[in-house]
N, C-alpha and C. Protein backbone atom coordinates (compact mmCIF):
# COMPACT_ATOMS: atom_id res chain seq x y z
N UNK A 1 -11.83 -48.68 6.23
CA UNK A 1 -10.57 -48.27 6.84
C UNK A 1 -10.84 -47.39 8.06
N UNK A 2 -10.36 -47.86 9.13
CA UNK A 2 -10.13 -47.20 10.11
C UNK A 2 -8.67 -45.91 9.94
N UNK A 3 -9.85 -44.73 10.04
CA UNK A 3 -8.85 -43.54 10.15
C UNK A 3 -8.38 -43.17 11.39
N UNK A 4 -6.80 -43.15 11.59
CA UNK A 4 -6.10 -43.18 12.85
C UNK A 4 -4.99 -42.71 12.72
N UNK A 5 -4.57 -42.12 13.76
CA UNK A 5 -3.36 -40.95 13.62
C UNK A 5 -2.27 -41.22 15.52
N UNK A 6 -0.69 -41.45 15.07
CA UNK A 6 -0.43 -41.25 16.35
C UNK A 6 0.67 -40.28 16.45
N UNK A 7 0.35 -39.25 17.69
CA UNK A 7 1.82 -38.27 17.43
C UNK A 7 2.59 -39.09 18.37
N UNK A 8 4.08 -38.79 17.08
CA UNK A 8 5.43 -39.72 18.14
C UNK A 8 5.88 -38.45 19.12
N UNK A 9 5.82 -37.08 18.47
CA UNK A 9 6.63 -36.00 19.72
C UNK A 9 6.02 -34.48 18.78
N UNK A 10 6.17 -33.82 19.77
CA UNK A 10 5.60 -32.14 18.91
C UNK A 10 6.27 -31.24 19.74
N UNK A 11 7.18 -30.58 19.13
CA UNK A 11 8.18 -28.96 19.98
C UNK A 11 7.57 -27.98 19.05
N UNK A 12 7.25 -27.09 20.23
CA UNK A 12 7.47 -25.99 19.68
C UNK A 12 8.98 -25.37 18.58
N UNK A 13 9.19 -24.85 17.97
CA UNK A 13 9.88 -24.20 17.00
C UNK A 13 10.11 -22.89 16.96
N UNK A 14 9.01 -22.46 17.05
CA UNK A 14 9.06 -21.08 16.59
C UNK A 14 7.92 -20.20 17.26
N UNK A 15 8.09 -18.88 17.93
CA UNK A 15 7.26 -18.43 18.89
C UNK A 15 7.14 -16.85 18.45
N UNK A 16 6.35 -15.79 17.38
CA UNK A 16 6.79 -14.67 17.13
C UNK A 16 5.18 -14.29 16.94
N UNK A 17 5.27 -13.85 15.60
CA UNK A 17 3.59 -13.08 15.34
C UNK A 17 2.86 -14.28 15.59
N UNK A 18 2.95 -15.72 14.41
CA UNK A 18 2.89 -16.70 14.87
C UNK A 18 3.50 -17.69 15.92
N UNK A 19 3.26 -18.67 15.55
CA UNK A 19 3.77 -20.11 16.26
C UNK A 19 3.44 -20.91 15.54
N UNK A 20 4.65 -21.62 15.49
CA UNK A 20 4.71 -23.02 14.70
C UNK A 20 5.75 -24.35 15.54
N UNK A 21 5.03 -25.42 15.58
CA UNK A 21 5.10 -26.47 16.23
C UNK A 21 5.76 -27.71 15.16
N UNK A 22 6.71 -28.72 15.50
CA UNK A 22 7.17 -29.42 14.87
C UNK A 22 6.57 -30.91 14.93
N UNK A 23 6.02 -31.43 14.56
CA UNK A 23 5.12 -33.13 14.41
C UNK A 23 5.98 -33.86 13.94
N UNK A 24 6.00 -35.23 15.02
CA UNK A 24 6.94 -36.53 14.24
C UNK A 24 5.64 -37.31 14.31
N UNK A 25 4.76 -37.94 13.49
CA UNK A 25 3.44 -38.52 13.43
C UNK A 25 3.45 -40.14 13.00
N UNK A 26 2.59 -40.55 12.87
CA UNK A 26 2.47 -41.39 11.70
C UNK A 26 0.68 -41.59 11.48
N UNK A 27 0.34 -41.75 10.42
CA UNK A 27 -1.18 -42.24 10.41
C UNK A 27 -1.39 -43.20 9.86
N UNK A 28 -2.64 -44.08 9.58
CA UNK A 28 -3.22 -44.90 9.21
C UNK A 28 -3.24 -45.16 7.37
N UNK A 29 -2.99 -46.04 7.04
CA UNK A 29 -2.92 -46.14 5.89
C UNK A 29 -4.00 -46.67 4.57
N UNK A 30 -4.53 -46.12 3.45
CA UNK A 30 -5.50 -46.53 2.71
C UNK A 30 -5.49 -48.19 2.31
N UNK A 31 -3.70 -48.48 2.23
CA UNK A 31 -3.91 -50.07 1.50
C UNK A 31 -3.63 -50.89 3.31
N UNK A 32 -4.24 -50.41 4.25
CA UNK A 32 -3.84 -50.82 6.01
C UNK A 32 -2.87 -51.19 6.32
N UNK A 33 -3.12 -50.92 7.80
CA UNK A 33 -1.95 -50.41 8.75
C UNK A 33 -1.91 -49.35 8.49
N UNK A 34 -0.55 -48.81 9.21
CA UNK A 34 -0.02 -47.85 9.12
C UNK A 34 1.03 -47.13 7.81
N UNK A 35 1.14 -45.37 7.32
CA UNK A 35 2.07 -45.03 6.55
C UNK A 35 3.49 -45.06 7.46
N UNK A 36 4.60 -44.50 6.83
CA UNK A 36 5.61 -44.38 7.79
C UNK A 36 5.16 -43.27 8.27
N UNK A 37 6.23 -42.80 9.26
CA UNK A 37 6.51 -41.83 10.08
C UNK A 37 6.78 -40.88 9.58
N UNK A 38 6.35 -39.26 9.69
CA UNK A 38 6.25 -38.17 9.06
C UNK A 38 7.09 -36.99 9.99
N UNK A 39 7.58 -36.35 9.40
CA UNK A 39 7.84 -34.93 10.44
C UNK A 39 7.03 -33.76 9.58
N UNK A 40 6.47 -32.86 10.23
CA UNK A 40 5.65 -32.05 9.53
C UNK A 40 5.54 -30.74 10.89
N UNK A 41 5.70 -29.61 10.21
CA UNK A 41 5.53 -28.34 10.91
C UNK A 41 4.28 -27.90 10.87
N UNK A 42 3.41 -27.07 11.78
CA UNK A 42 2.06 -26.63 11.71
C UNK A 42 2.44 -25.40 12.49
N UNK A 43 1.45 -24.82 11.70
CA UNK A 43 1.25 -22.80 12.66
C UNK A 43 0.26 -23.10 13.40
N UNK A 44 0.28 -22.84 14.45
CA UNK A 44 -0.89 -23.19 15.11
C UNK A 44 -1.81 -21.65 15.95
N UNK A 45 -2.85 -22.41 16.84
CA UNK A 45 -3.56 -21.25 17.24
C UNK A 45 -4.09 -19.98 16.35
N UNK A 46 -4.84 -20.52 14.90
CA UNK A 46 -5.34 -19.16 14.41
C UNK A 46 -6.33 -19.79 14.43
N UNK A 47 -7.18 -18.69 14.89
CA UNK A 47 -8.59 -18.47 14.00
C UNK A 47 -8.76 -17.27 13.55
N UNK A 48 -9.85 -17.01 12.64
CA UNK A 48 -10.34 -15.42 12.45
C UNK A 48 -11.70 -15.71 11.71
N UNK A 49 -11.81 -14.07 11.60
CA UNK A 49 -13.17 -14.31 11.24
C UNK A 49 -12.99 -12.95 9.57
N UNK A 50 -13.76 -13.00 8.91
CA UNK A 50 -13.96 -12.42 7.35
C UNK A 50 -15.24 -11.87 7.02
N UNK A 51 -15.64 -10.68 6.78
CA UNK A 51 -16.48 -10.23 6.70
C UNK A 51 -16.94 -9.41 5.16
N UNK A 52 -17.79 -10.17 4.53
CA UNK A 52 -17.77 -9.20 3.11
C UNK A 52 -18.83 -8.18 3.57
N UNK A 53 -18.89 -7.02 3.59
CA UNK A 53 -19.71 -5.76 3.46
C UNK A 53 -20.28 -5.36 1.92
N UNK A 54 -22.22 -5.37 2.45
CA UNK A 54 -22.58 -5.16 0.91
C UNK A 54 -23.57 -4.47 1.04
N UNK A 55 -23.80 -3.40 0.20
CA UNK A 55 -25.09 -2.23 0.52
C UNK A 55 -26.03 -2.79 -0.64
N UNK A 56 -27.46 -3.74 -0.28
CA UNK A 56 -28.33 -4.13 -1.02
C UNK A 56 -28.97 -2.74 -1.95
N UNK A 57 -29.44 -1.55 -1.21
CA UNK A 57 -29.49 -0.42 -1.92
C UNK A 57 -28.41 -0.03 -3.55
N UNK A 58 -27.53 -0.31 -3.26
CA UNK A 58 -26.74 0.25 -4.43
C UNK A 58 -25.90 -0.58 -4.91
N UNK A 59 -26.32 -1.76 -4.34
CA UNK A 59 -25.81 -3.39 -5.57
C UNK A 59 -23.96 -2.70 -5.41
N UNK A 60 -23.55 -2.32 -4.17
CA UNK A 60 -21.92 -2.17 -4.17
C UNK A 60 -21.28 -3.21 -2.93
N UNK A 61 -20.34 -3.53 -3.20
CA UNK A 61 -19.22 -3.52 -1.52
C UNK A 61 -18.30 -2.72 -0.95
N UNK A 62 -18.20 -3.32 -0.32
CA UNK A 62 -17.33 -2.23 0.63
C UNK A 62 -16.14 -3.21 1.36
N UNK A 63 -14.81 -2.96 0.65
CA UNK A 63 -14.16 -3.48 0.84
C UNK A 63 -12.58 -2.69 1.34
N UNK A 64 -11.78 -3.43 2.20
CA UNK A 64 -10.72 -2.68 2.85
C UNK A 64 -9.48 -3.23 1.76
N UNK A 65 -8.34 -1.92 1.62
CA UNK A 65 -7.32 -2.24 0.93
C UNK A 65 -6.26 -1.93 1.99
N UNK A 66 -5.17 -3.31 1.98
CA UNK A 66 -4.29 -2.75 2.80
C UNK A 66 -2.45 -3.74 2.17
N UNK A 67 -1.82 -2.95 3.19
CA UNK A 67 -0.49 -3.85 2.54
C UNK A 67 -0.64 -5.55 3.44
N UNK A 68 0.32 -6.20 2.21
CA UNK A 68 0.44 -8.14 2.81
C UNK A 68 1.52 -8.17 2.69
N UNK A 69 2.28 -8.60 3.56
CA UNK A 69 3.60 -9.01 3.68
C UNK A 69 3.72 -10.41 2.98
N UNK A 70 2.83 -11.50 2.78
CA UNK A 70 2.94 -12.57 2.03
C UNK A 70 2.64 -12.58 0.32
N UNK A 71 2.68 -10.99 -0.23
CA UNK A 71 2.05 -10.78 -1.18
C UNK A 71 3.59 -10.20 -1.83
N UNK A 72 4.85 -9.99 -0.94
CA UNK A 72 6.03 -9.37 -1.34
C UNK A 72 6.67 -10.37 -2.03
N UNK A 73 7.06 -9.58 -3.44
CA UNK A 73 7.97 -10.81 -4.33
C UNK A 73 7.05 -11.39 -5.16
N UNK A 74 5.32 -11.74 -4.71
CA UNK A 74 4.90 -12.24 -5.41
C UNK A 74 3.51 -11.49 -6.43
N UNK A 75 3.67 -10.19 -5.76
CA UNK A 75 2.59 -9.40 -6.52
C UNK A 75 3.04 -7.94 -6.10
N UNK A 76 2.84 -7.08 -7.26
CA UNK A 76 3.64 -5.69 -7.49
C UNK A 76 2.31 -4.82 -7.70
N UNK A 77 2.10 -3.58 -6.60
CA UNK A 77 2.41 -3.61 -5.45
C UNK A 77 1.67 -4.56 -4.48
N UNK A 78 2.52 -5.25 -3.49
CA UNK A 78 1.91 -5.85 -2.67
C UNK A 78 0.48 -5.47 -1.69
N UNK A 79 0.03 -4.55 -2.37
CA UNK A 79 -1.56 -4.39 -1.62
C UNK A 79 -2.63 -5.64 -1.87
N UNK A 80 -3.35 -5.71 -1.09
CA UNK A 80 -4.81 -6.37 -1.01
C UNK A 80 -5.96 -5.76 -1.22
N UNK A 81 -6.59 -5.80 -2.02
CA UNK A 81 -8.16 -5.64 -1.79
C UNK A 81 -9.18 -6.56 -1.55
N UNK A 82 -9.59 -6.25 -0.08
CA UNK A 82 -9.99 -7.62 0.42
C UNK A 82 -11.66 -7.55 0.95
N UNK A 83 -11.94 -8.58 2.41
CA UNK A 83 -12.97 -8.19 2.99
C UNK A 83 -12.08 -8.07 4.57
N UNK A 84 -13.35 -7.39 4.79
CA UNK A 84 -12.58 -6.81 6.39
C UNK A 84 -12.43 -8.40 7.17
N UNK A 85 -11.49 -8.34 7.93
CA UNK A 85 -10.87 -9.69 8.82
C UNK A 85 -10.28 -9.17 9.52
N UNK A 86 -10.48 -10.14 10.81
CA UNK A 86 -9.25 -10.27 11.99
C UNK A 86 -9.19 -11.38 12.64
N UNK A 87 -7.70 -12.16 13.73
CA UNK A 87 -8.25 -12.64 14.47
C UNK A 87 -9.20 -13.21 15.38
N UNK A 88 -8.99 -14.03 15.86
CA UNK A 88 -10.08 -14.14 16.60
C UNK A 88 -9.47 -14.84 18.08
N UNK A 89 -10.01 -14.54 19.12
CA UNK A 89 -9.24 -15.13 20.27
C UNK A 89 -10.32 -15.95 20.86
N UNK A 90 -11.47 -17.26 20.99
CA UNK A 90 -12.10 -17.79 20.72
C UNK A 90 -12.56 -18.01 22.58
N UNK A 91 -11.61 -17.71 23.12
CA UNK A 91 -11.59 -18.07 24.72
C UNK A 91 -12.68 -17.14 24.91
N UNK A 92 -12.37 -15.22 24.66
CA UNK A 92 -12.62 -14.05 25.06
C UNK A 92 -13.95 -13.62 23.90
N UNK A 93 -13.55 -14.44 22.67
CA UNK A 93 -14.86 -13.35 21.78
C UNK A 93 -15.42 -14.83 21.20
N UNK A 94 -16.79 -14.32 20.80
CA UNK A 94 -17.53 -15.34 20.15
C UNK A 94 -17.22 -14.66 18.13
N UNK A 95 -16.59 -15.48 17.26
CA UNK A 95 -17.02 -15.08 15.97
C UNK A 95 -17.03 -14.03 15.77
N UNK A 96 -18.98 -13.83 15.81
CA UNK A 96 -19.93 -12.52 15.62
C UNK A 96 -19.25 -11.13 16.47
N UNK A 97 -19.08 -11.56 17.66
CA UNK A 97 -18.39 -10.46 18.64
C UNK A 97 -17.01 -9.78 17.26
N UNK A 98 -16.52 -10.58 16.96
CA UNK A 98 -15.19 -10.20 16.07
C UNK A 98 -15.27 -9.68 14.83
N UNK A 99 -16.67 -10.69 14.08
CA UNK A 99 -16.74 -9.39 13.22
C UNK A 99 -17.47 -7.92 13.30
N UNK A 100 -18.59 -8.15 14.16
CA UNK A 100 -18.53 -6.86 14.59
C UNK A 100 -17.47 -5.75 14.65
N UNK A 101 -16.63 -5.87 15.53
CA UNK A 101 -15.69 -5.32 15.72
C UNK A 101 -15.15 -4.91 15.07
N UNK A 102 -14.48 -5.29 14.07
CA UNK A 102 -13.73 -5.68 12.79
C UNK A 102 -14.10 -4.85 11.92
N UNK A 103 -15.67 -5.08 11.80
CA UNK A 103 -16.34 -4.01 10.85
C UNK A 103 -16.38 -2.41 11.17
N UNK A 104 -15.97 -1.90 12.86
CA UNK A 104 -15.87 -1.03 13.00
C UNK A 104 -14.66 -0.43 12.97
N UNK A 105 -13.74 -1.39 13.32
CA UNK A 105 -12.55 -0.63 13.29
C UNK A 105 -11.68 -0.72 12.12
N UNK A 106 -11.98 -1.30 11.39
CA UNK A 106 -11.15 -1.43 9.96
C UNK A 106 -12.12 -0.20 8.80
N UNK A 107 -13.73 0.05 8.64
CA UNK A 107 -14.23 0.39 8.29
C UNK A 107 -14.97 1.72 8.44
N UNK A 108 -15.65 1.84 10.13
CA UNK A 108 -16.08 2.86 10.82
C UNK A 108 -17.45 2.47 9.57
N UNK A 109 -17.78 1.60 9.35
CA UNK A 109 -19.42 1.03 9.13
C UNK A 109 -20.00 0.73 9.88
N UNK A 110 -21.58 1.43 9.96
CA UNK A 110 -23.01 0.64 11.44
C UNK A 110 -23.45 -0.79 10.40
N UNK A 111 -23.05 -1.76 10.66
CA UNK A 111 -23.98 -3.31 10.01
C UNK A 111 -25.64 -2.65 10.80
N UNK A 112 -26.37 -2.98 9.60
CA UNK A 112 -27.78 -3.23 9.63
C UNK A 112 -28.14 -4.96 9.62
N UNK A 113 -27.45 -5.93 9.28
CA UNK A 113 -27.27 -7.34 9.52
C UNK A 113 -26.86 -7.91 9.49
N UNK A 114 -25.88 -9.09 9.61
CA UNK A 114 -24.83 -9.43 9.62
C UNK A 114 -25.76 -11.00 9.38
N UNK A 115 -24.64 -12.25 8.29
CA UNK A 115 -25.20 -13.29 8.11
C UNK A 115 -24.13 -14.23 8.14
N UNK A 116 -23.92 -15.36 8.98
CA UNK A 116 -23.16 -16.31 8.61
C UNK A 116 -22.77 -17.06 7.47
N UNK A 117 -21.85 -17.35 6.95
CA UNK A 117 -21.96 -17.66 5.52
C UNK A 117 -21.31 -19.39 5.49
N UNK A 118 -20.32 -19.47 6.82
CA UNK A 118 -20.14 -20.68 6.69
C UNK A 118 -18.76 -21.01 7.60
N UNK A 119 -17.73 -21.45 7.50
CA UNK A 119 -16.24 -21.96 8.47
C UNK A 119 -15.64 -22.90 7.48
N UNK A 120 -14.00 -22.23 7.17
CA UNK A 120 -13.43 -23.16 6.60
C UNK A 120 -12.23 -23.17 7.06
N UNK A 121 -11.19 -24.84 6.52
CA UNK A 121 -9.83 -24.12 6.81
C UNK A 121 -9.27 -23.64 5.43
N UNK A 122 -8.03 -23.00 5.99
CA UNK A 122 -7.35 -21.96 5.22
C UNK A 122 -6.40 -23.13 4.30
N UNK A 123 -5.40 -23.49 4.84
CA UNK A 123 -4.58 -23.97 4.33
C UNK A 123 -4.04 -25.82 5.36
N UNK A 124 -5.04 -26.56 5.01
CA UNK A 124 -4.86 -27.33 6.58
C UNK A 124 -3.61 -28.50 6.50
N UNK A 125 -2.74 -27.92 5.34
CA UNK A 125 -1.44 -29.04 5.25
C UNK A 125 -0.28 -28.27 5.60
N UNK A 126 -0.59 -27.23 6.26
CA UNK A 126 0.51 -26.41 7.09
C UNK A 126 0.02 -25.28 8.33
N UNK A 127 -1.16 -25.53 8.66
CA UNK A 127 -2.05 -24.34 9.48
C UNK A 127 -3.19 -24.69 10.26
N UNK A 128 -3.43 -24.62 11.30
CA UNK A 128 -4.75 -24.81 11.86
C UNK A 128 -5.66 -23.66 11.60
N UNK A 129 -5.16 -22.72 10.99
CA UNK A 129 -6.28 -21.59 10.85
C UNK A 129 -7.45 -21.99 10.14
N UNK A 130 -8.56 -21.23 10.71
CA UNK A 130 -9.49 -21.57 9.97
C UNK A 130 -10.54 -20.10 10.43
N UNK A 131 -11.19 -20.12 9.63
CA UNK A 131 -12.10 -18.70 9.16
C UNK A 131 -13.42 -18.98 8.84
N UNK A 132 -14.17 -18.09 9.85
CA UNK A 132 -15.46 -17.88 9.54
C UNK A 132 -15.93 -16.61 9.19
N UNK A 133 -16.37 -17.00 7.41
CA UNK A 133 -16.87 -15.58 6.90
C UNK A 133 -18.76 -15.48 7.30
N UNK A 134 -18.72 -14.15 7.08
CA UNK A 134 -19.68 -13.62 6.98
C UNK A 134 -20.00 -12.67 5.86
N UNK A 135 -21.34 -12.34 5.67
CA UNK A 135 -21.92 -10.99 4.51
C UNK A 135 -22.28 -10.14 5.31
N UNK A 136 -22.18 -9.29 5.30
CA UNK A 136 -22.79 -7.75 5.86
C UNK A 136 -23.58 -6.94 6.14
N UNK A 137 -24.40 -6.31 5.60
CA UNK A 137 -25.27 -5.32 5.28
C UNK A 137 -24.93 -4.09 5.47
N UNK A 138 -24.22 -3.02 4.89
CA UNK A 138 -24.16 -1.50 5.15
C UNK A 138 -24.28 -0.33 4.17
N UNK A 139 -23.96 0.61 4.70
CA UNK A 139 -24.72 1.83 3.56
C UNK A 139 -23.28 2.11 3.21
N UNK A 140 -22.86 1.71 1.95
CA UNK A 140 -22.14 2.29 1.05
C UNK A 140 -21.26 3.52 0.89
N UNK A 141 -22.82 3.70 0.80
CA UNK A 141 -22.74 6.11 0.31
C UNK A 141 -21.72 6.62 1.24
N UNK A 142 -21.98 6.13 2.73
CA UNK A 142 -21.35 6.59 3.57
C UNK A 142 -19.85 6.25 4.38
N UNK A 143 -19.41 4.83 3.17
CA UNK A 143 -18.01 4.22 3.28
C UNK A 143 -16.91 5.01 2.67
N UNK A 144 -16.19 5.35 3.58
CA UNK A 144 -14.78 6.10 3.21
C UNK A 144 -13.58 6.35 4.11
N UNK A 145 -12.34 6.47 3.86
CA UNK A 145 -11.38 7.24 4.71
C UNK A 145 -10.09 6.46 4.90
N UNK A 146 -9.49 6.19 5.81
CA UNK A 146 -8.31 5.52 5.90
C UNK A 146 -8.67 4.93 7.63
N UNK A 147 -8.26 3.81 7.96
CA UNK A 147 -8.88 2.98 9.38
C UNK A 147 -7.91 1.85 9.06
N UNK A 148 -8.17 1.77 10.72
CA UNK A 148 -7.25 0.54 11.21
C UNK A 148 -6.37 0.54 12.88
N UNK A 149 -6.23 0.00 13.92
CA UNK A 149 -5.51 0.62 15.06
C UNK A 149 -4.16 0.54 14.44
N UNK A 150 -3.83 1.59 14.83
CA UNK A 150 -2.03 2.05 15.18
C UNK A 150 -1.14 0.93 15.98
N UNK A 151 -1.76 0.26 16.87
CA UNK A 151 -0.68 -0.47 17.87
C UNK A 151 -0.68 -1.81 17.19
N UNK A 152 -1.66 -2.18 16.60
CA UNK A 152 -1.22 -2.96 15.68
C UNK A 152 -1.17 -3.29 14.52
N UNK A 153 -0.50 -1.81 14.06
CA UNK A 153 0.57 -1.73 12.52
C UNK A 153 -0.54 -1.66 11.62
N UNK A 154 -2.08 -1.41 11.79
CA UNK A 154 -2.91 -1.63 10.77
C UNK A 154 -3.16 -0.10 9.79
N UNK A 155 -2.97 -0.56 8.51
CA UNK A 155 -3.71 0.99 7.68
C UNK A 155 -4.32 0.17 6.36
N UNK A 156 -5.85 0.51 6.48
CA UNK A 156 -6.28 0.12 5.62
C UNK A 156 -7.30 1.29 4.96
N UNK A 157 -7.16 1.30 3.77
CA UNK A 157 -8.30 2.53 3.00
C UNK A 157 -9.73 1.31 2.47
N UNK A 158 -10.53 2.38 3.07
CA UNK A 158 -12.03 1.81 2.22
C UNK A 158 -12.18 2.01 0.86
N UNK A 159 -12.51 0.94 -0.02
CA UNK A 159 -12.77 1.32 -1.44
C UNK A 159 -14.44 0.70 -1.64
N UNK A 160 -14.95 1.07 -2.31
CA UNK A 160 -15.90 0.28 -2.83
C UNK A 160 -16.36 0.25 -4.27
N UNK A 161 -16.79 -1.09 -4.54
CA UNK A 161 -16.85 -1.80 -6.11
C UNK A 161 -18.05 -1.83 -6.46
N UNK A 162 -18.90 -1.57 -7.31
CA UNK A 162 -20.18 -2.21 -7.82
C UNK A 162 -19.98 -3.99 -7.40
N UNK A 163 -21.48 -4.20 -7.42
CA UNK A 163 -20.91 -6.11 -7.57
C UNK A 163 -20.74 -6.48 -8.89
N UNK A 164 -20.91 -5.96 -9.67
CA UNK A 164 -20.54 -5.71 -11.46
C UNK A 164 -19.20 -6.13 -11.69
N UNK A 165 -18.33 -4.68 -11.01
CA UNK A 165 -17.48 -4.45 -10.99
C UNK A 165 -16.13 -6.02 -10.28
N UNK A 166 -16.92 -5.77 -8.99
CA UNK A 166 -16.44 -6.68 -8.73
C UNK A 166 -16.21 -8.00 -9.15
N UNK A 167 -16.63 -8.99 -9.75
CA UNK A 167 -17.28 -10.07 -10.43
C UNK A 167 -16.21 -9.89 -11.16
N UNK A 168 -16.03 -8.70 -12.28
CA UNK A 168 -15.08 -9.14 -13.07
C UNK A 168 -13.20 -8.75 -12.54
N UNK A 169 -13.44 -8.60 -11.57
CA UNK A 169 -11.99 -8.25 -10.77
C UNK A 169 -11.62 -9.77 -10.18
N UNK A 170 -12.51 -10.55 -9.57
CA UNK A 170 -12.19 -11.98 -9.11
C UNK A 170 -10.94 -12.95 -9.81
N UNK A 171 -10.04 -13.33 -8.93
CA UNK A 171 -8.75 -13.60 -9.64
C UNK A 171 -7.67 -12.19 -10.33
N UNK A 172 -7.96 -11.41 -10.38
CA UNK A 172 -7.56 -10.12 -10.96
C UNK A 172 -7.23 -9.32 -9.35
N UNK A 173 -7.39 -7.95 -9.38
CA UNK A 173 -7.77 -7.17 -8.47
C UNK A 173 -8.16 -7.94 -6.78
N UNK A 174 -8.84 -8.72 -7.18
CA UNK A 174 -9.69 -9.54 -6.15
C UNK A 174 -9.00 -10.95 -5.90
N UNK A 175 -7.88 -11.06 -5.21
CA UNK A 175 -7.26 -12.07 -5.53
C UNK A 175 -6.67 -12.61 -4.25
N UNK A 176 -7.57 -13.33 -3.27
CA UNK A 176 -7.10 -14.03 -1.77
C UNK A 176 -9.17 -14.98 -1.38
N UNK A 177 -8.42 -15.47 -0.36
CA UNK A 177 -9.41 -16.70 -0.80
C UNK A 177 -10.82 -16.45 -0.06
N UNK A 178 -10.37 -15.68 1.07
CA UNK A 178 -12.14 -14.83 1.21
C UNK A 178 -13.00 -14.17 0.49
N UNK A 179 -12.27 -13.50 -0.27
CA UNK A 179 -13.29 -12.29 -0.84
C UNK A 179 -13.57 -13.36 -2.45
N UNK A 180 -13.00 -14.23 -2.42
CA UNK A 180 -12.99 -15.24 -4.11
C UNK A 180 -14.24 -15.93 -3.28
N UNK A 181 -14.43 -16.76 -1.98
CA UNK A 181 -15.37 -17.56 -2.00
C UNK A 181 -16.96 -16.51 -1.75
N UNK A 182 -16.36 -14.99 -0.58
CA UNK A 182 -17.50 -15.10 -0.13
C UNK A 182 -18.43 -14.09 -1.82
N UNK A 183 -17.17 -13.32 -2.40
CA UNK A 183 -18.20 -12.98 -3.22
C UNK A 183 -19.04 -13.68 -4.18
N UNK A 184 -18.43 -14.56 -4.80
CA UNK A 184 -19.46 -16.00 -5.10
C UNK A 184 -20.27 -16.78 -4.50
N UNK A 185 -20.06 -16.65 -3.74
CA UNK A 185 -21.42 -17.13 -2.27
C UNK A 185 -22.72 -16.15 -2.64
N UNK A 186 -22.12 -14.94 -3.11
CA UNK A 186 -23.18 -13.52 -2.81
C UNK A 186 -23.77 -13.79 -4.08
N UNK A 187 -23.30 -13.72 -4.93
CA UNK A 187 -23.39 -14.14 -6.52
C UNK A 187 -24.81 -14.97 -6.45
N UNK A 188 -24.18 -16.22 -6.01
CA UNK A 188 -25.40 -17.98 -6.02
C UNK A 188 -26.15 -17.22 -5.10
N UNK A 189 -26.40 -16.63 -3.93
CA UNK A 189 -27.31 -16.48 -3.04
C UNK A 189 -28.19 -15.02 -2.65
N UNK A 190 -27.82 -14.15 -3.44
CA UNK A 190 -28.36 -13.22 -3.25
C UNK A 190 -29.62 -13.39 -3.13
N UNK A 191 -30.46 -13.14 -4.00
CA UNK A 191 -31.57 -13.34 -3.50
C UNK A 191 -32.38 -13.97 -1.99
N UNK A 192 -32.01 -14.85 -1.84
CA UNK A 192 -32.46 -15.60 -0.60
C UNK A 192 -31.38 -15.08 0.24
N UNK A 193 -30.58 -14.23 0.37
CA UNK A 193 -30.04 -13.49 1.43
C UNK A 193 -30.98 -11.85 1.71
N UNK A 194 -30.95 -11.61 0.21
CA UNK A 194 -31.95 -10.08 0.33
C UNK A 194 -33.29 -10.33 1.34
N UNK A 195 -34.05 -11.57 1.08
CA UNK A 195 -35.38 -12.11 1.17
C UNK A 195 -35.04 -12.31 2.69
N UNK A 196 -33.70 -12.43 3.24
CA UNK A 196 -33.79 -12.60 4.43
C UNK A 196 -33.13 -11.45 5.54
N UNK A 197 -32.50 -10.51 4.32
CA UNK A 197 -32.33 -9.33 4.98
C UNK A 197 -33.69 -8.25 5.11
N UNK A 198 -34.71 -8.82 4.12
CA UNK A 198 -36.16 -8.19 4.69
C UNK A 198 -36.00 -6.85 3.68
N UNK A 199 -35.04 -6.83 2.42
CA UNK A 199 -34.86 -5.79 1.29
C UNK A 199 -35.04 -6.58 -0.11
N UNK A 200 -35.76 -6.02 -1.21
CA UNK A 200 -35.73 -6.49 -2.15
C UNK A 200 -34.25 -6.18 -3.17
N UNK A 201 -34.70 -7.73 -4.39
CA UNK A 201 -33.40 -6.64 -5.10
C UNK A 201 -32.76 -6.36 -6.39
N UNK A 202 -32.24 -5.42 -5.99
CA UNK A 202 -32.03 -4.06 -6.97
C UNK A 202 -32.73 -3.85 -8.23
N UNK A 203 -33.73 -3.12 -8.58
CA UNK A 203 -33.68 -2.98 -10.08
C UNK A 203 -35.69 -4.16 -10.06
N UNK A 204 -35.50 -4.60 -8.95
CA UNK A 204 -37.26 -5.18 -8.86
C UNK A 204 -38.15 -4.39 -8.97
């Protein structure tokens, strides 16, 4: 089967924090030819980037808690405990440039290394967003306080978890789709991440 897609027309809709665009489509079909004709809305223009922070020294993370407006109605109180994220404007910053960043201003953490972990999409039957996480490397001991810029509405407090701890918070406490994949990423790969952060680990 030839996979094939044609747009019949696409308006904009909606123009605010986001943007979302309206699709009259049709695509290609499994039993051939073509399905019918579809109308379908998409948010468009996100990317970002996700950063889990982890101090190999003291087997902890370091993770930001803040309020979600998509979390109202459906979880009491609507806070997050997450990994640090932001945008990304892809023209002006590369990724890495963002989480950098990200890690300083949500956290006020120095990364000792920073590791790609991979690019996914978020939700791709209503969103072009898509996210590239990363793992971290930072000192723990010295994670604390309240961070985030003011101009854009951010307050987030640093907490940090054992990875113990954490592990059994996943789905619980720990409940959005970065910090579910990348701390299981950390889980399967530690080792050959330590081995390549040039630290052994914990408890060797």
């Amino acid at each position: 089967m030839a996979k094939a897609y044609e747009i019949v027309s696409n308006e904009a809709v909606f123009s605010g924090f986001f943007q979302m665009n309206r699709y009259r489509l049709r695509h290609s079909s499994f039993h051939g030819g073509w399905c019918g004709e579809i109308v379908r809305e998409r948010i468009e223009r996100i990317a970002a980037v996700s950063v889990l922070l982890y101090d190999p020294r003291l087997d902890t993370l370091v993770l930001v808690e803040q309020f979600r407006v998509g979390m109202m109605g459906n979880a009491d109180p609507p806070w997050s405990l997450e990994t640090v994220s932001g945008f990304c404007d892809t023209d002006h910053e590369t990724p890495e440039q963002v989480a950098r960043r990200e890690v300083v201003e949500e956290t006020d953490c120095t990364l000792k290394a920073l590791t790609h972990i991979g690019e996914f999409f978020v939700s791709p039957g209503m969103s072009v967003e898509r996210i590239n996480l990363y793992c971290g490397w930072v000192d723990a001991s010295q994670a604390s306080g309240v961070h985030g810029l003011d101009h854009e509405g951010e307050e987030m407090r640093v907490v940090t978890l054992s990875r113990a701890e954490a592990l059994g918070e996943l789905f619980g406490r720990l409940n959005s789709t970065s910090i579910i994949m990348a701390l299981q990423w950390l889980d399967a790969n530690r080792e050959r991440l330590l081995a390549a952060w040039g630290t052994s680990v914990p408890g060797d």
